[in-house]
C-alpha atoms as a PDB file:
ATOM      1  CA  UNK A   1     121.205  72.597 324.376  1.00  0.00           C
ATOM      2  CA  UNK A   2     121.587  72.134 320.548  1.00  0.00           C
ATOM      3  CA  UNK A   3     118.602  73.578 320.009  1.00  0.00           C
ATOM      4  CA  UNK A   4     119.339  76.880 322.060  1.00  0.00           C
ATOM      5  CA  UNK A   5     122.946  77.085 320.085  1.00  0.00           C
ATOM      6  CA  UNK A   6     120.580  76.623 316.382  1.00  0.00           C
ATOM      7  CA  UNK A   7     118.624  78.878 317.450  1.00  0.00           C
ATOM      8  CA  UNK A   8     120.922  81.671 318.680  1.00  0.00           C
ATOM      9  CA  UNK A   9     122.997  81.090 315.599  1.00  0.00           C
ATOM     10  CA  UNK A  10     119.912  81.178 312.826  1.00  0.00           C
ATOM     11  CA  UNK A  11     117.843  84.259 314.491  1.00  0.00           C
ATOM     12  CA  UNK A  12     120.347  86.908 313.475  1.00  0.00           C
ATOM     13  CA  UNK A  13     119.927  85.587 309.754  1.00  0.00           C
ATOM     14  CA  UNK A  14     116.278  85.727 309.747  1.00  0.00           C
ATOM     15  CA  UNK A  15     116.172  89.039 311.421  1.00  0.00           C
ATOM     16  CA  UNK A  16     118.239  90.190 308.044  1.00  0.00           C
ATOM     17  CA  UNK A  17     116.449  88.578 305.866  1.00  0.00           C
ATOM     18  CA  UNK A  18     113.245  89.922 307.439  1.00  0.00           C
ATOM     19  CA  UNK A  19     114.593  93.274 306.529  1.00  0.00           C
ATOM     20  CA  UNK A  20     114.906  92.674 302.772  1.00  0.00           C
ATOM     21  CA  UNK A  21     111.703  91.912 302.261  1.00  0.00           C
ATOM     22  CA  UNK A  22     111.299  95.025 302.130  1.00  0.00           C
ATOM     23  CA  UNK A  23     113.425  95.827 299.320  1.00  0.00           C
ATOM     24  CA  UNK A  24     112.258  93.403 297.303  1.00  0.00           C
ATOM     25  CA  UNK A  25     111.094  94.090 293.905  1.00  0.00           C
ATOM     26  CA  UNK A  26     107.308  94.715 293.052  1.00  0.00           C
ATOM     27  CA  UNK A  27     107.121  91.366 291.183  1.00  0.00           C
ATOM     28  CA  UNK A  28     104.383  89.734 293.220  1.00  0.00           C
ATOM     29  CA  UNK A  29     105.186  86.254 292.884  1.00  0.00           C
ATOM     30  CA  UNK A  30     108.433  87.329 294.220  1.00  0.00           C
ATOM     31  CA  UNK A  31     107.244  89.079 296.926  1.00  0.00           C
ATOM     32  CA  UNK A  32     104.661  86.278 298.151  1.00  0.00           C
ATOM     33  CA  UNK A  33     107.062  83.703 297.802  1.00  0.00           C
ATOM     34  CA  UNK A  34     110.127  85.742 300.463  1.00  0.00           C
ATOM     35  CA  UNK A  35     106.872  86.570 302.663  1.00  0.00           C
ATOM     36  CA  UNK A  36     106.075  82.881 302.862  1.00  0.00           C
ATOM     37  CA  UNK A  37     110.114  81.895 303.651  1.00  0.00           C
ATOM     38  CA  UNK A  38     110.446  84.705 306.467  1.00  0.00           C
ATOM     39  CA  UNK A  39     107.039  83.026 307.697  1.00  0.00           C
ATOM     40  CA  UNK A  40     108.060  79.535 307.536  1.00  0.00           C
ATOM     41  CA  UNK A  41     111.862  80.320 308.423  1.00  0.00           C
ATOM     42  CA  UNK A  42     109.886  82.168 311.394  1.00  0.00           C
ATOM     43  CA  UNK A  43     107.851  79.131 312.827  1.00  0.00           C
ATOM     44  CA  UNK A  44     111.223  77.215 312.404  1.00  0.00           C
ATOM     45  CA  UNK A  45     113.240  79.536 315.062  1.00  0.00           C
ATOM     46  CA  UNK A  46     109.800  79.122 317.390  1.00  0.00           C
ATOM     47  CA  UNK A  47     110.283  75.314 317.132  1.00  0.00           C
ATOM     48  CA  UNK A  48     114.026  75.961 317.914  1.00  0.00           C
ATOM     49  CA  UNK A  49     112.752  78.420 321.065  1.00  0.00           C
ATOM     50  CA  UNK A  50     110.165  75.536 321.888  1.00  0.00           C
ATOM     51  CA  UNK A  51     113.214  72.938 322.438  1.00  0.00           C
ATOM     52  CA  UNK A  52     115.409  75.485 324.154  1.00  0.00           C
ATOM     53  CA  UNK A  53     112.786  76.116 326.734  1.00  0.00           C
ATOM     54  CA  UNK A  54     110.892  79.444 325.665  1.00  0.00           C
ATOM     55  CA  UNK A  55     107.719  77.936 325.413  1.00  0.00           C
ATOM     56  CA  UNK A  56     105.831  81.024 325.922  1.00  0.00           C
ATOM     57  CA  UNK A  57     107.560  83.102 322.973  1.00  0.00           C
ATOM     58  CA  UNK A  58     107.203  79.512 320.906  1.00  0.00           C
ATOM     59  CA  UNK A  59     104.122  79.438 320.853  1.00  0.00           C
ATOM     60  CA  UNK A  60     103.237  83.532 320.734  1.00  0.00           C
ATOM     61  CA  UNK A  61     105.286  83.876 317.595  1.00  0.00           C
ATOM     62  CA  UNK A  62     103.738  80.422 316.134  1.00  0.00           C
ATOM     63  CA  UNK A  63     100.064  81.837 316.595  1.00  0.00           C
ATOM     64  CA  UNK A  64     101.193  85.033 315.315  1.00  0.00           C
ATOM     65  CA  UNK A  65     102.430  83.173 311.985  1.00  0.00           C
ATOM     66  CA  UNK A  66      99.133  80.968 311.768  1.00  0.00           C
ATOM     67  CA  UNK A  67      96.994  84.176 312.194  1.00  0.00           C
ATOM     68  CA  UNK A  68      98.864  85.350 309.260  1.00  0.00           C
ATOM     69  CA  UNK A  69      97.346  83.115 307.022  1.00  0.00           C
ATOM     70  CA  UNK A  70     100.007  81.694 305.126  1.00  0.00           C
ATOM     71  CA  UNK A  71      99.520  78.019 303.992  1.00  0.00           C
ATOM     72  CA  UNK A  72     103.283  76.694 303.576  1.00  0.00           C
ATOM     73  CA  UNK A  73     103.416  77.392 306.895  1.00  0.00           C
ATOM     74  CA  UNK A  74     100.520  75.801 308.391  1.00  0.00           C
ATOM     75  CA  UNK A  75     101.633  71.632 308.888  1.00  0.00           C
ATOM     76  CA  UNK A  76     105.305  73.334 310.419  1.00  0.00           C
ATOM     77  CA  UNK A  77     102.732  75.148 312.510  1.00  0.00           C
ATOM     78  CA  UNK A  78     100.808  72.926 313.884  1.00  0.00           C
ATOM     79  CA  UNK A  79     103.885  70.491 314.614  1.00  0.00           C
ATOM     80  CA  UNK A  80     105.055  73.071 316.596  1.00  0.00           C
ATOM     81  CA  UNK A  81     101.871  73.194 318.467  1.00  0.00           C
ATOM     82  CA  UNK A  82     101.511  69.743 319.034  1.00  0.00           C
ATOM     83  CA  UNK A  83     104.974  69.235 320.370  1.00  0.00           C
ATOM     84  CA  UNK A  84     104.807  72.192 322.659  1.00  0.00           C
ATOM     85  CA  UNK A  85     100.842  70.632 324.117  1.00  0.00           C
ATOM     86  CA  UNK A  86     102.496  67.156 324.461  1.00  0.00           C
ATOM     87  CA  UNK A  87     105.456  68.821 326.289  1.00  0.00           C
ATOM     88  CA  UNK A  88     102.957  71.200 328.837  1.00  0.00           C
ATOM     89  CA  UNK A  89     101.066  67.824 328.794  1.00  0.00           C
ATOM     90  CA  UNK A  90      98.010  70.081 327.629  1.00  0.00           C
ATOM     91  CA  UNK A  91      94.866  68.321 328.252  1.00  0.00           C
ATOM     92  CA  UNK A  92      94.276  68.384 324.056  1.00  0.00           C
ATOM     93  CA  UNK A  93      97.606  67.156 323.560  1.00  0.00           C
ATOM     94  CA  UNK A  94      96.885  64.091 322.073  1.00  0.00           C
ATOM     95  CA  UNK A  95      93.690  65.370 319.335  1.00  0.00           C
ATOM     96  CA  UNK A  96      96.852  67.805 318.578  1.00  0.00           C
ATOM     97  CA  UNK A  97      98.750  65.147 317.527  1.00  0.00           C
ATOM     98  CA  UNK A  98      95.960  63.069 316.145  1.00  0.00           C
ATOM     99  CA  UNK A  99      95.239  66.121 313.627  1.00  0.00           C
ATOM    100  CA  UNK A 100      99.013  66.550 312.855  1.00  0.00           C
ATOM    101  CA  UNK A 101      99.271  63.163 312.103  1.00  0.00           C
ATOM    102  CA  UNK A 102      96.235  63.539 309.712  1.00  0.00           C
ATOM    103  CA  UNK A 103      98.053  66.290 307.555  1.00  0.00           C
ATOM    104  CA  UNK A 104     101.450  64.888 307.669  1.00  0.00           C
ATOM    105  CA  UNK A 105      99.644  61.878 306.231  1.00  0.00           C
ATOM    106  CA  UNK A 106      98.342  64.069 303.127  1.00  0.00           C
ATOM    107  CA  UNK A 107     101.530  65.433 302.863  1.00  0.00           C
ATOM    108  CA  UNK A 108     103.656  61.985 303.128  1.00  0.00           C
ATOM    109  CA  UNK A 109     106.679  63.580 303.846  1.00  0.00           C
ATOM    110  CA  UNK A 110     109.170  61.635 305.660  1.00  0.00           C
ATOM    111  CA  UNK A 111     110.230  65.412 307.521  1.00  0.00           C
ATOM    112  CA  UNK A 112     106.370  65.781 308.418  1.00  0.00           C
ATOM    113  CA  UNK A 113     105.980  62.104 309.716  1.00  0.00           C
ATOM    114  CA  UNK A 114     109.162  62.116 311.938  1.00  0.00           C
ATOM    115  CA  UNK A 115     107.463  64.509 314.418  1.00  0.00           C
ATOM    116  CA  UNK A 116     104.528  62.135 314.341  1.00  0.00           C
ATOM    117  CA  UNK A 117     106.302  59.478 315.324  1.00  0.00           C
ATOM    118  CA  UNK A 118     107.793  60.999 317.849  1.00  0.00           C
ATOM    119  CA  UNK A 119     105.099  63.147 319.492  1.00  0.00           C
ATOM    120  CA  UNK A 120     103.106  59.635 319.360  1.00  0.00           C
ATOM    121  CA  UNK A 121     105.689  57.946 320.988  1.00  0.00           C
ATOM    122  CA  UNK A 122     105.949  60.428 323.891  1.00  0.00           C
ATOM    123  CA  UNK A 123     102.005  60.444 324.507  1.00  0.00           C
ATOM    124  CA  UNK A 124     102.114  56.340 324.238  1.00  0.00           C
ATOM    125  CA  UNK A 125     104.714  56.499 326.684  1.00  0.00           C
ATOM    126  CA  UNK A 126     102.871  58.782 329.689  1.00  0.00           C
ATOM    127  CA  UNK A 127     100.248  56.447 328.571  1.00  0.00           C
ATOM    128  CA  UNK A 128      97.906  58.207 325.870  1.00  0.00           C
ATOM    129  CA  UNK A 129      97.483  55.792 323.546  1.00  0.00           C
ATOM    130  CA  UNK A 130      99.356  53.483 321.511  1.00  0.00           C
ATOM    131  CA  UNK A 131     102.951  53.196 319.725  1.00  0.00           C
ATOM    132  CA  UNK A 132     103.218  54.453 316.754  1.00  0.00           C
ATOM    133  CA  UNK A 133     104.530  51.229 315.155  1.00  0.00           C
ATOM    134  CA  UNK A 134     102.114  51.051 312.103  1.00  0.00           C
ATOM    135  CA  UNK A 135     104.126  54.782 311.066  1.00  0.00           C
ATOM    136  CA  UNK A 136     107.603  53.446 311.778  1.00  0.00           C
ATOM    137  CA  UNK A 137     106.421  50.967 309.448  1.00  0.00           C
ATOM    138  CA  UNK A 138     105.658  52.819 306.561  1.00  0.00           C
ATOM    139  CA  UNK A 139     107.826  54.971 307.124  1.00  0.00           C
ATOM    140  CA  UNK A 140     110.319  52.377 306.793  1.00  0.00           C
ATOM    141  CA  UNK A 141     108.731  51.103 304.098  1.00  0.00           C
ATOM    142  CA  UNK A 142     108.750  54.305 302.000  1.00  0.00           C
ATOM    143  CA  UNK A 143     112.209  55.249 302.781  1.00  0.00           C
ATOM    144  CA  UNK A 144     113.560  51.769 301.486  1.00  0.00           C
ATOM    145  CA  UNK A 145     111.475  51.951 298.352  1.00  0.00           C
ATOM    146  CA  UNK A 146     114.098  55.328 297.791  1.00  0.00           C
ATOM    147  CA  UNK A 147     116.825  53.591 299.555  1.00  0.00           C
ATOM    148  CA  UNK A 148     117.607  54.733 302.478  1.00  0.00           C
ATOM    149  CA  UNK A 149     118.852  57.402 304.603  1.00  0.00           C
ATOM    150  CA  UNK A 150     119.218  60.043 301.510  1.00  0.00           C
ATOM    151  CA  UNK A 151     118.279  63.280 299.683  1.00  0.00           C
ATOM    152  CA  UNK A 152     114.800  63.454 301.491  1.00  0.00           C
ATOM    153  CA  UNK A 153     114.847  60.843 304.218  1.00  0.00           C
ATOM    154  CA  UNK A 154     118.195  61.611 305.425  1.00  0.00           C
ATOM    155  CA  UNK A 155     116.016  63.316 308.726  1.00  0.00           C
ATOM    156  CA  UNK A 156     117.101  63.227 312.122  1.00  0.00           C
END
């Protein structure tokens, strides 16, 4: 239900935002770098639609945004993905996960490694594979080193 509420609340502000791209000076750094918010601000209200329900608009508007090419975009994507094939219980579900675990690895991230854990934990627990205790682990490990729940590892 939180999700729905987020999600209700955030999509008028993207919508507006959406609309000044537009306006935007010719400066193409500039211009790139608003494209590539809306588009990651974008896959963020799909994830919000994903855990309100709308799976079928989640995952449109996330294909739309990975078709688009944009690279910042791409790990949020494919979280998105993953969580909404371990939800359908999609037969690929778990290689979903597998290769979303793979880039949130590169990106060691404790935000890109949360999902992981989770998504892993769901699959272990309808009994596709195992728990993810090696990430809570080093996750655990990573966020004492910076200790604690704080700046970047104040997630969830």
């Amino acid at each position: 239900m939180r999700s729905a509420w987020r999600y209700r609340a955030l999509e008028p502000t993207a919508t507006r935002y959406s609309a000044c791209i537009s306006r935007l000076p010719s400066v193409a750094s500039s211009r790139r770098s608003a494209i590539a918010y809306v588009s990651y601000v974008t896959t963020g209200l799909a994830w919000l639609r994903l855990r309100s329900g709308d799976w079928d608009e989640a995952e449109r508007v996330t294909r739309g945004e990975v078709e688009r090419g944009i690279t910042v975009v791409q790990l949020l994507a494919k979280t998105v993905l993953a969580e909404l094939a371990v939800r359908r219980g999609d037969p690929d579900a778990y290689e979903r996960v597998a290769d979303l675990a793979a880039h949130a690895d590169r990106a060691a991230e404790p935000q890109r490694m949360a999902p992981v854990i989770e998504l892993t934990a769901e699959l272990a627990l309808t009994g596709e594979g195992p728990m993810p205790g090696d990430r809570i682990e080093k996750l655990a490990r990573q966020m004492r080193a910076h200790g604690g729940l704080r700046g970047r590892f104040a997630v969830r």
